[in-house]
N, C-alpha and C. Protein backbone atom coordinates (compact mmCIF):
# COMPACT_ATOMS: atom_id res chain seq x y z
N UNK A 1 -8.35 -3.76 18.40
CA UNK A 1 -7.27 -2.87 18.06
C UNK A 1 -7.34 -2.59 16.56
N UNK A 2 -7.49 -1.36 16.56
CA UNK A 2 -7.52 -0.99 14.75
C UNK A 2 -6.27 -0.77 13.82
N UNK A 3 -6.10 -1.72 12.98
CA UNK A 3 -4.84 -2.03 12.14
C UNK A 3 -5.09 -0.98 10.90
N UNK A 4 -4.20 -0.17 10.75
CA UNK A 4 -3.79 0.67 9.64
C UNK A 4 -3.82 -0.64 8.29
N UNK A 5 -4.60 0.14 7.13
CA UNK A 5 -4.73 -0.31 6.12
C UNK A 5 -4.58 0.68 4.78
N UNK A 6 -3.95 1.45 5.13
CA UNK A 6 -3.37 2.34 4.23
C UNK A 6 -2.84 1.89 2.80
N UNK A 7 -1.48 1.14 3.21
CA UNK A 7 -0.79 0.43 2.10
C UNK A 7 -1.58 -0.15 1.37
N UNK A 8 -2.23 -1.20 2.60
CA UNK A 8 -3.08 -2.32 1.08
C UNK A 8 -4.16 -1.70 0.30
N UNK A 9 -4.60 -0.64 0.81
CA UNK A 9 -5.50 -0.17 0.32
C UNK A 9 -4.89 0.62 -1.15
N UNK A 10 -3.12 1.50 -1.05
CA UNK A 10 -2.86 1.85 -2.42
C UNK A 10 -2.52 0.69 -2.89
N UNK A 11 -1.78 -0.28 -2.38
CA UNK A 11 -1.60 -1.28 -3.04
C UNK A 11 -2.69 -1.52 -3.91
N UNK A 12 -4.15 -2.05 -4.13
CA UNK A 12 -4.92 -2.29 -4.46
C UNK A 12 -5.57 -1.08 -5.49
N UNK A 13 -5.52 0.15 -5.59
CA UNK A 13 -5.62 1.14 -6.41
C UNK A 13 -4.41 0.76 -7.37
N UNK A 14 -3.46 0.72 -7.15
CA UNK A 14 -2.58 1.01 -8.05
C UNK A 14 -2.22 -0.72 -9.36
N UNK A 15 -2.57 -1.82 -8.04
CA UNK A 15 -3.01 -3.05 -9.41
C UNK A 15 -4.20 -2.95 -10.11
N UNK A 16 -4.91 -1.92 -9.60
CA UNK A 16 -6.13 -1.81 -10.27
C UNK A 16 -5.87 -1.21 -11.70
N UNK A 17 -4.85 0.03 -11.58
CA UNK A 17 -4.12 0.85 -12.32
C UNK A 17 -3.49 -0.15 -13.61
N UNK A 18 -2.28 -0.69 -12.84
CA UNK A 18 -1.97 -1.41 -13.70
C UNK A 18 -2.30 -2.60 -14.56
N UNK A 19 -3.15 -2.95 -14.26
CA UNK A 19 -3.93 -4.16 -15.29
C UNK A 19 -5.02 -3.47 -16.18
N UNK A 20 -5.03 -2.33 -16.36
CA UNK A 20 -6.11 -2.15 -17.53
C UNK A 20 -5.07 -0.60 -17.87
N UNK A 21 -5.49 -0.59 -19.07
CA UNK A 21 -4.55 0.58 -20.09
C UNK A 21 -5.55 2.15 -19.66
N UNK A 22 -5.12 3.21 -20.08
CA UNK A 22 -5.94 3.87 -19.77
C UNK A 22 -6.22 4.70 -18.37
N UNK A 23 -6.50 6.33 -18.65
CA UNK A 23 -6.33 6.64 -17.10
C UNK A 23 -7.81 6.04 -16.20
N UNK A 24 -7.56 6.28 -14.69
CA UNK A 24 -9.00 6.16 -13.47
C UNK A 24 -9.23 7.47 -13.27
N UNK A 25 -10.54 7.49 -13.19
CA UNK A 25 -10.50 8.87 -12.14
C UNK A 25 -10.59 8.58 -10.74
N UNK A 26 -10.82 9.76 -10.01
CA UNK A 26 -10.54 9.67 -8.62
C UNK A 26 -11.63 8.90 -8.06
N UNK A 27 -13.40 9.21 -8.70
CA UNK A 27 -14.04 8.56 -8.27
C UNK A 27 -14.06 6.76 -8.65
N UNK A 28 -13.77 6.63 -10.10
CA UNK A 28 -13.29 5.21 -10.28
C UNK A 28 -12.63 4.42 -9.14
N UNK A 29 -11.79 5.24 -8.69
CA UNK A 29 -10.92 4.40 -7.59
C UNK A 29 -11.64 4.58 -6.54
N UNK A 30 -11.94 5.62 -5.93
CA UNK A 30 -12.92 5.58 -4.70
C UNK A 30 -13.95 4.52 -5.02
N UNK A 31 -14.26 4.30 -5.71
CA UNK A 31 -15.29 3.32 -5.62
C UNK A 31 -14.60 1.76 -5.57
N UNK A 32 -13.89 1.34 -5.51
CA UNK A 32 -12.72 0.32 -5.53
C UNK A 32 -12.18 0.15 -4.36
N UNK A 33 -12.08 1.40 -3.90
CA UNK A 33 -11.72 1.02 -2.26
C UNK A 33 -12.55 1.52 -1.31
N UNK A 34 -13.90 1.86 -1.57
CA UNK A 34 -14.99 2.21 -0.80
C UNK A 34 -14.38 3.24 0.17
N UNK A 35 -13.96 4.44 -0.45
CA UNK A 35 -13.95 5.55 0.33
C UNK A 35 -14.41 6.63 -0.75
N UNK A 36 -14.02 7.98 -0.34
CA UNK A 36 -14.18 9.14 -0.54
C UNK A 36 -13.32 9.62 -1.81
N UNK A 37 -13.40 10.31 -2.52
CA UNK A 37 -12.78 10.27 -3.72
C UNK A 37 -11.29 11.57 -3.50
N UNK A 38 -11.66 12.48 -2.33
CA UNK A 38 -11.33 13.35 -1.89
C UNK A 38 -9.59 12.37 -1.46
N UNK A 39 -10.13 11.62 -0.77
CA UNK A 39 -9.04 11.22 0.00
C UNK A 39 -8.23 10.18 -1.28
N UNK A 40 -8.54 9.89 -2.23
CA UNK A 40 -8.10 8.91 -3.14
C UNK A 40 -6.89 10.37 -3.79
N UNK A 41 -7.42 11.23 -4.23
CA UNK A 41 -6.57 12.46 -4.56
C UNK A 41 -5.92 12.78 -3.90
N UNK A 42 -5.60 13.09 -2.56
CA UNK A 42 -4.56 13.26 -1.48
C UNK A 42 -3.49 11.42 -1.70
N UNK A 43 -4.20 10.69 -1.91
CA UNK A 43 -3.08 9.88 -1.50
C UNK A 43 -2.17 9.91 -3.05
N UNK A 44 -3.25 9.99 -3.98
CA UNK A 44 -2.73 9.96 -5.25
C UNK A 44 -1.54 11.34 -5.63
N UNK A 45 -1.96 12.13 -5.00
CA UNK A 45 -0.69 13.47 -5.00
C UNK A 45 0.51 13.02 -4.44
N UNK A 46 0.46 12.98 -3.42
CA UNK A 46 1.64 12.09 -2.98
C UNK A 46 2.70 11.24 -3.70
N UNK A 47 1.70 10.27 -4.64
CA UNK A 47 2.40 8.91 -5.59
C UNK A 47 2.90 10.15 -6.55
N UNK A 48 2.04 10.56 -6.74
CA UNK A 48 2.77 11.77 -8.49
C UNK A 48 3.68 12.31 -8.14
N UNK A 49 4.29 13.29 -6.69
CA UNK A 49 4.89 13.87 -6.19
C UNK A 49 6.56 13.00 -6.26
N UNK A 50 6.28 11.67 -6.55
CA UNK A 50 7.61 10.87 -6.32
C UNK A 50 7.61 10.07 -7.74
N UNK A 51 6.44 10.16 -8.66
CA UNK A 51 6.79 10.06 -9.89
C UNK A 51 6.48 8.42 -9.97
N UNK A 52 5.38 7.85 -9.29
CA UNK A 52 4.56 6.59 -9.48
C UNK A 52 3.41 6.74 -10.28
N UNK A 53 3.10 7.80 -10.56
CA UNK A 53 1.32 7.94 -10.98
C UNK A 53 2.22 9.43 -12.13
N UNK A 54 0.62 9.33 -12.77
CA UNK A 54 1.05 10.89 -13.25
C UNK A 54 -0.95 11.35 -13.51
N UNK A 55 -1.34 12.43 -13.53
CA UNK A 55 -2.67 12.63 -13.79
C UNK A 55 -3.00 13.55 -14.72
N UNK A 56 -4.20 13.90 -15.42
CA UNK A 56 -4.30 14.23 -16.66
C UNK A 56 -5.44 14.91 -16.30
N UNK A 57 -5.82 16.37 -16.47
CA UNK A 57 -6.90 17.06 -16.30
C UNK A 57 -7.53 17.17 -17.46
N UNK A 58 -9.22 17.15 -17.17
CA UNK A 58 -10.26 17.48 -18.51
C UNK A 58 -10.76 16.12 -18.71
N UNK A 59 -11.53 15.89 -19.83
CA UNK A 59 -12.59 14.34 -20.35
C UNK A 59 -11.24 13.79 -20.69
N UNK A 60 -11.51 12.76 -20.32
CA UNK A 60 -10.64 11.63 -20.50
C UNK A 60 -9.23 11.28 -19.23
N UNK A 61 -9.34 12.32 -19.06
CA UNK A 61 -8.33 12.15 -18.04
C UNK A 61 -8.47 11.65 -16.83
N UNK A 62 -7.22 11.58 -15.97
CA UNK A 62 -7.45 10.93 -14.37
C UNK A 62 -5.64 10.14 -14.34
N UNK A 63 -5.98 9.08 -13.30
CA UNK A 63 -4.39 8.71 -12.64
C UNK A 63 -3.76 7.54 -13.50
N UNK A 64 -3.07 7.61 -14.38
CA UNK A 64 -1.87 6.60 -14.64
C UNK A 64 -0.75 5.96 -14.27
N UNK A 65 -0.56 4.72 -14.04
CA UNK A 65 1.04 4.75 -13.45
C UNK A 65 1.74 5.02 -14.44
N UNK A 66 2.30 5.71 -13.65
CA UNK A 66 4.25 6.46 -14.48
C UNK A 66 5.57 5.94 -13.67
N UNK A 67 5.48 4.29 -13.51
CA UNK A 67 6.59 3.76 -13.21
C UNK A 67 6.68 2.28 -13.80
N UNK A 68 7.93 2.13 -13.80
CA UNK A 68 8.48 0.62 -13.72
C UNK A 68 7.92 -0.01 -12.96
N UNK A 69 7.01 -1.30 -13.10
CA UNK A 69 6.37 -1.64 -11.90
C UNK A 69 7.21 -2.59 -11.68
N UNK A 70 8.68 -2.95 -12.01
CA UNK A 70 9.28 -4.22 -11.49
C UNK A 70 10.67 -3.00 -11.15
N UNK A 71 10.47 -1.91 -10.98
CA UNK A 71 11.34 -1.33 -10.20
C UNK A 71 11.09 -0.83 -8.86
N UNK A 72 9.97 -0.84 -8.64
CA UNK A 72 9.19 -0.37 -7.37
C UNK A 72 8.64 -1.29 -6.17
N UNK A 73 8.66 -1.27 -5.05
CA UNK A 73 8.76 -2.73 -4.25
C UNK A 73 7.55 -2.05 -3.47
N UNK A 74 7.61 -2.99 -2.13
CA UNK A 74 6.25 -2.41 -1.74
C UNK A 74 6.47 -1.87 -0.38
N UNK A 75 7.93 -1.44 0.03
CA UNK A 75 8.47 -1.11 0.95
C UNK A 75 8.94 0.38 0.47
N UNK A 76 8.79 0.87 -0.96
CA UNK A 76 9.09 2.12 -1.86
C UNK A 76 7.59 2.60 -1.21
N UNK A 77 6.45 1.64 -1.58
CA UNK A 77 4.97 2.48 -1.70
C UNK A 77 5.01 2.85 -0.12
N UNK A 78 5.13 1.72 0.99
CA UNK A 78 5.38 2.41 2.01
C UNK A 78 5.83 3.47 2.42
N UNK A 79 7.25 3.80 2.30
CA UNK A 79 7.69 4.79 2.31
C UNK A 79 7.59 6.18 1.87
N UNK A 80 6.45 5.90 0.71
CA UNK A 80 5.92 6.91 -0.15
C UNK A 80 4.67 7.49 0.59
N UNK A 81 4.00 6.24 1.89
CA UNK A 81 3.11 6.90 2.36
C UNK A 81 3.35 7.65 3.67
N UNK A 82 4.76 7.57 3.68
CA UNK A 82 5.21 8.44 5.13
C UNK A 82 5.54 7.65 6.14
N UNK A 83 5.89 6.09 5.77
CA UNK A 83 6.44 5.35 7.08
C UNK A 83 5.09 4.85 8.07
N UNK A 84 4.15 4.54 8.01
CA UNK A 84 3.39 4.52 8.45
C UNK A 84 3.27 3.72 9.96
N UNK A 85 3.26 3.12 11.08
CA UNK A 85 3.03 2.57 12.19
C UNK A 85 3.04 1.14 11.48
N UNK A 86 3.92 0.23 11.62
CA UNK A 86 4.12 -0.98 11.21
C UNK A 86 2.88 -1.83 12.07
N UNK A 87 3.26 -2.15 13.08
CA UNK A 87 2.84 -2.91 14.17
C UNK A 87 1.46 -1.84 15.00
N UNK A 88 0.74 -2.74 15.23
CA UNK A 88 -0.28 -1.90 16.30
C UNK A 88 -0.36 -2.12 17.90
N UNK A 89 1.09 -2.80 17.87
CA UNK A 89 1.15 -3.42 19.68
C UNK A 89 2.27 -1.84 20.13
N UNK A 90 2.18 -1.67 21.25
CA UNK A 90 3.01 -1.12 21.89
C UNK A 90 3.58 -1.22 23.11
N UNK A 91 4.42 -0.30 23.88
CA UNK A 91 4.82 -0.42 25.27
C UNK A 91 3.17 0.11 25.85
N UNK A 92 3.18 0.23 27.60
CA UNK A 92 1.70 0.49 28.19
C UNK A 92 2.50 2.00 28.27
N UNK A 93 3.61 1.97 29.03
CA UNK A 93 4.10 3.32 28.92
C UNK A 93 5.35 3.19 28.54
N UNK A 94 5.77 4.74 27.98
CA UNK A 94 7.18 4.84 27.36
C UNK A 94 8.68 5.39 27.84
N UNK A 95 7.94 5.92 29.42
CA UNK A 95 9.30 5.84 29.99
C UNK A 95 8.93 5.75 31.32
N UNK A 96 8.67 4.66 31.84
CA UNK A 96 8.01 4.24 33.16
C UNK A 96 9.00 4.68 34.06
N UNK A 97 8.88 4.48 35.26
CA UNK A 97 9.69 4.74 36.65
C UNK A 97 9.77 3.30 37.20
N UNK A 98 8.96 1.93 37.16
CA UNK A 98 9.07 1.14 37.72
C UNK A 98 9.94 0.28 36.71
N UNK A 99 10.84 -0.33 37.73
CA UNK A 99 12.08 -1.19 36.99
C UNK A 99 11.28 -2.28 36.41
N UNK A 100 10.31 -3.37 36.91
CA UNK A 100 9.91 -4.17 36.07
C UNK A 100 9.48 -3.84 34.79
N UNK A 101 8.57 -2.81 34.39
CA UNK A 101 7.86 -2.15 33.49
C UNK A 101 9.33 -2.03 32.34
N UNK A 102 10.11 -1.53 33.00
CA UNK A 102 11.78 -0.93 32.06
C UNK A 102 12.15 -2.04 31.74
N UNK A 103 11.92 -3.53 32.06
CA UNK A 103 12.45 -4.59 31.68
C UNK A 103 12.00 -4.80 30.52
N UNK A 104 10.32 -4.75 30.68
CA UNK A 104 9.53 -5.12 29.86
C UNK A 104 9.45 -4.59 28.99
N UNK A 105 10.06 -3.42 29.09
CA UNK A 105 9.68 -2.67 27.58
C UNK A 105 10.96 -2.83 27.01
N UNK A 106 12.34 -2.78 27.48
CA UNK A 106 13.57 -3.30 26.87
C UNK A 106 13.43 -4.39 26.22
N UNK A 107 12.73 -5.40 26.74
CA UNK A 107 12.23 -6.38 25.76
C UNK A 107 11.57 -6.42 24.55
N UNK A 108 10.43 -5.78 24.60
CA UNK A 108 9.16 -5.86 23.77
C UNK A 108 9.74 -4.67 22.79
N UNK A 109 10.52 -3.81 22.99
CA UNK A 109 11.23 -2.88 22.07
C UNK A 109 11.99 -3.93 21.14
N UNK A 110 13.20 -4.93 21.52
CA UNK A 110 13.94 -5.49 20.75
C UNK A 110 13.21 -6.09 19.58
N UNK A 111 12.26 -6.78 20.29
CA UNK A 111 11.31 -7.52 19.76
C UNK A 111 10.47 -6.74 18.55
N UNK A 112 10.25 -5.64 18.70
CA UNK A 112 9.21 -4.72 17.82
C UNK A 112 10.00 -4.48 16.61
N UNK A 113 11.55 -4.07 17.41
CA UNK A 113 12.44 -3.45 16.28
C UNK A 113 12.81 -4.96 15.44
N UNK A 114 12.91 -6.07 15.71
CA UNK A 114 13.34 -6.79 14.79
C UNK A 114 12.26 -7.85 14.44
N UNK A 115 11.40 -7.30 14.64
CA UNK A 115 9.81 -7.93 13.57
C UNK A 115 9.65 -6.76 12.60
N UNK A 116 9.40 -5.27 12.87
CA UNK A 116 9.43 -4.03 11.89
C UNK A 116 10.88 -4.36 10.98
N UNK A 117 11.93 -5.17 11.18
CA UNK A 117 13.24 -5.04 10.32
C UNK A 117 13.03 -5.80 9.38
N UNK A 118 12.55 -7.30 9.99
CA UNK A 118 12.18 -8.28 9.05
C UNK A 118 11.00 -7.88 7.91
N UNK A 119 9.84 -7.65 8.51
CA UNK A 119 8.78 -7.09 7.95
C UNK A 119 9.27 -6.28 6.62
N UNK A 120 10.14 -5.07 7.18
CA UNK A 120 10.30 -3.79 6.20
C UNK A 120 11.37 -4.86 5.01
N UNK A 121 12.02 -6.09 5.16
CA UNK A 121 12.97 -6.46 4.51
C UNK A 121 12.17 -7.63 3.60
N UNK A 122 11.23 -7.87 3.92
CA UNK A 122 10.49 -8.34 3.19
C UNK A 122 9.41 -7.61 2.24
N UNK A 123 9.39 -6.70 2.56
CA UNK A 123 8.17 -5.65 1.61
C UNK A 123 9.08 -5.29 0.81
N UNK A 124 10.64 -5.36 1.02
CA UNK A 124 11.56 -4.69 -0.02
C UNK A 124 12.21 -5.71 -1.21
N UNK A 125 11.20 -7.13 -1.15
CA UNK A 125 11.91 -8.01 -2.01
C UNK A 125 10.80 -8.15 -3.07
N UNK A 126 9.33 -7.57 -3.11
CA UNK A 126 8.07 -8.15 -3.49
C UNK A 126 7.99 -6.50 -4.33
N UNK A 127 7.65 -6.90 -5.52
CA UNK A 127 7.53 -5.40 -6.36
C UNK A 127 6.17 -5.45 -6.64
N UNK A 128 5.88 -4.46 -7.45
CA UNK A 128 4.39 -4.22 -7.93
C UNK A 128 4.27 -5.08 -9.46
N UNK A 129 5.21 -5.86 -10.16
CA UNK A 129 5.52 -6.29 -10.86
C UNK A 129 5.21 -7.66 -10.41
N UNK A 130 5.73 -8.14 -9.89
CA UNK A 130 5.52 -9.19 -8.53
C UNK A 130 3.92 -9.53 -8.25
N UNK A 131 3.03 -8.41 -7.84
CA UNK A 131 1.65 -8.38 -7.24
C UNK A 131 0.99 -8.75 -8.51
N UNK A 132 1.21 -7.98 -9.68
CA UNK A 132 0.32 -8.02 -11.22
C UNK A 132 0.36 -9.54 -11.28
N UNK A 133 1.99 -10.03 -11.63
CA UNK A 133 1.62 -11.38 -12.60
C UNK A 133 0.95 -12.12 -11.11
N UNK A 134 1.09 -12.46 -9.76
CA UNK A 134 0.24 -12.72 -8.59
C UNK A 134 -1.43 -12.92 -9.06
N UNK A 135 -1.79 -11.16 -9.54
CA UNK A 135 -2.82 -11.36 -9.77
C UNK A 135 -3.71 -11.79 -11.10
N UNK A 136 -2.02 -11.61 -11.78
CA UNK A 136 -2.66 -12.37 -13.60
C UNK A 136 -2.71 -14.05 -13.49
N UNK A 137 -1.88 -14.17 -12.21
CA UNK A 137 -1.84 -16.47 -12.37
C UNK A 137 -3.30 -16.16 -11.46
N UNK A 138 -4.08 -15.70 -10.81
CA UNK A 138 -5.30 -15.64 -9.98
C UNK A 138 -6.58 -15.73 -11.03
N UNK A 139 -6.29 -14.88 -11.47
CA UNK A 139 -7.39 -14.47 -12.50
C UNK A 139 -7.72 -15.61 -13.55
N UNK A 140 -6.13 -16.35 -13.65
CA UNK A 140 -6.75 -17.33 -14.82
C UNK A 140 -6.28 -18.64 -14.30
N UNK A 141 -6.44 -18.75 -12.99
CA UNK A 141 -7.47 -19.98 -12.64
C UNK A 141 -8.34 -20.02 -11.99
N UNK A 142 -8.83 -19.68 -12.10
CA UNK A 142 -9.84 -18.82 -11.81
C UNK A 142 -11.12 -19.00 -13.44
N UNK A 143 -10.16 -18.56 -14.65
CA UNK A 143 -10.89 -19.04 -15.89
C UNK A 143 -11.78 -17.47 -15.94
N UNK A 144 -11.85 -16.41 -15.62
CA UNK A 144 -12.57 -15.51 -15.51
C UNK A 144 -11.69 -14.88 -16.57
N UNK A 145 -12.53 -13.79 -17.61
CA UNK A 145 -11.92 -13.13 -18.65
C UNK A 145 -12.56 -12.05 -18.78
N UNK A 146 -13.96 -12.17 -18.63
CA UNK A 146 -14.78 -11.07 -19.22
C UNK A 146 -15.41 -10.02 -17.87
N UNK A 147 -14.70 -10.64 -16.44
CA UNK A 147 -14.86 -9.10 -15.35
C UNK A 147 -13.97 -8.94 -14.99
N UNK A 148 -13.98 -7.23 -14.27
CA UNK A 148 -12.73 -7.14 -13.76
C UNK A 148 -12.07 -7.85 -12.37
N UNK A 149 -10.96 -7.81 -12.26
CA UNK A 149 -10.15 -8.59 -11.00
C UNK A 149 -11.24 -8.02 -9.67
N UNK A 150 -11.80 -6.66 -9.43
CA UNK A 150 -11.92 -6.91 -8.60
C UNK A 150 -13.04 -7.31 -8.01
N UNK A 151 -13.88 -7.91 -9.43
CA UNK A 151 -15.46 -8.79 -8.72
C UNK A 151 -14.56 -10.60 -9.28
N UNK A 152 -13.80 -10.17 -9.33
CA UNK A 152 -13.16 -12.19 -9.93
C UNK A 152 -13.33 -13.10 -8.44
């Protein structure tokens, strides 16, 4: 079953962002999250569009964060990517005719909705502020100084 990796994936652009001064370009980051640089700009429009990033055209330029990173949680970045499919389990069908099936999914619904509640209530306590110093206590025990976090 293929699990959406969307989030962690900006998640991970955007600590990339924030631990070094200075803009990325699109391919910088594509290369960081081993995709397409195309698609790093679509997701990155999006973040600018709500005023997380900001970008800079011509030499020198590319994506900056333009937020508070201890105002922004990681249930904001979610939401920023459109709500995305929490869970990858579902009902088999969604409005069956057989009463057992209607049991089962009255169930496995309650159940979905209050793992997605917990879940979403926990992404809303953990900021991007939160993830940095995470990855600044990593980095230095770790004892690593002179590469970046993401060959550490």
């Amino acid at each position: 079953m293929k699990r959406g990796s969307r989030l962690s994936g900006v998640l991970h652009v955007l600590l990339h962002m924030a631990q070094q001064p200075g803009p990325f370009t699109s391919e910088t980051l594509a290369k960081a999250m081993d995709t397409n640089p195309v698609v790093i700009r679509r997701i990155m429009a999006g973040l600018r569009e709500i005023g997380y990033v900001r970008s800079e055209k011509g030499h020198g330029g590319g994506w900056t964060i333009a937020c508070d990173l201890s105002k922004v949680t990681l249930r904001d970045v979610y939401a920023a990517l459109g709500n995305p499919p929490l869970l990858a389990m579902g009902n088999r069908t969604e409005a069956p005719g057989c009463l057992v099936e209607q049991a089962v999914n009255a169930a496995l619904d309650q159940a979905f909705d209050d793992a997605e509640a917990l879940l979403l209530a926990r992404l809303g306590e953990v900021t991007l502020a939160m993830l940095g110093e995470d990855l600044r206590k990593r980095i230095g025990s770790r004892k690593i100084h002179d590469i970046s976090a993401h060959r550490a």
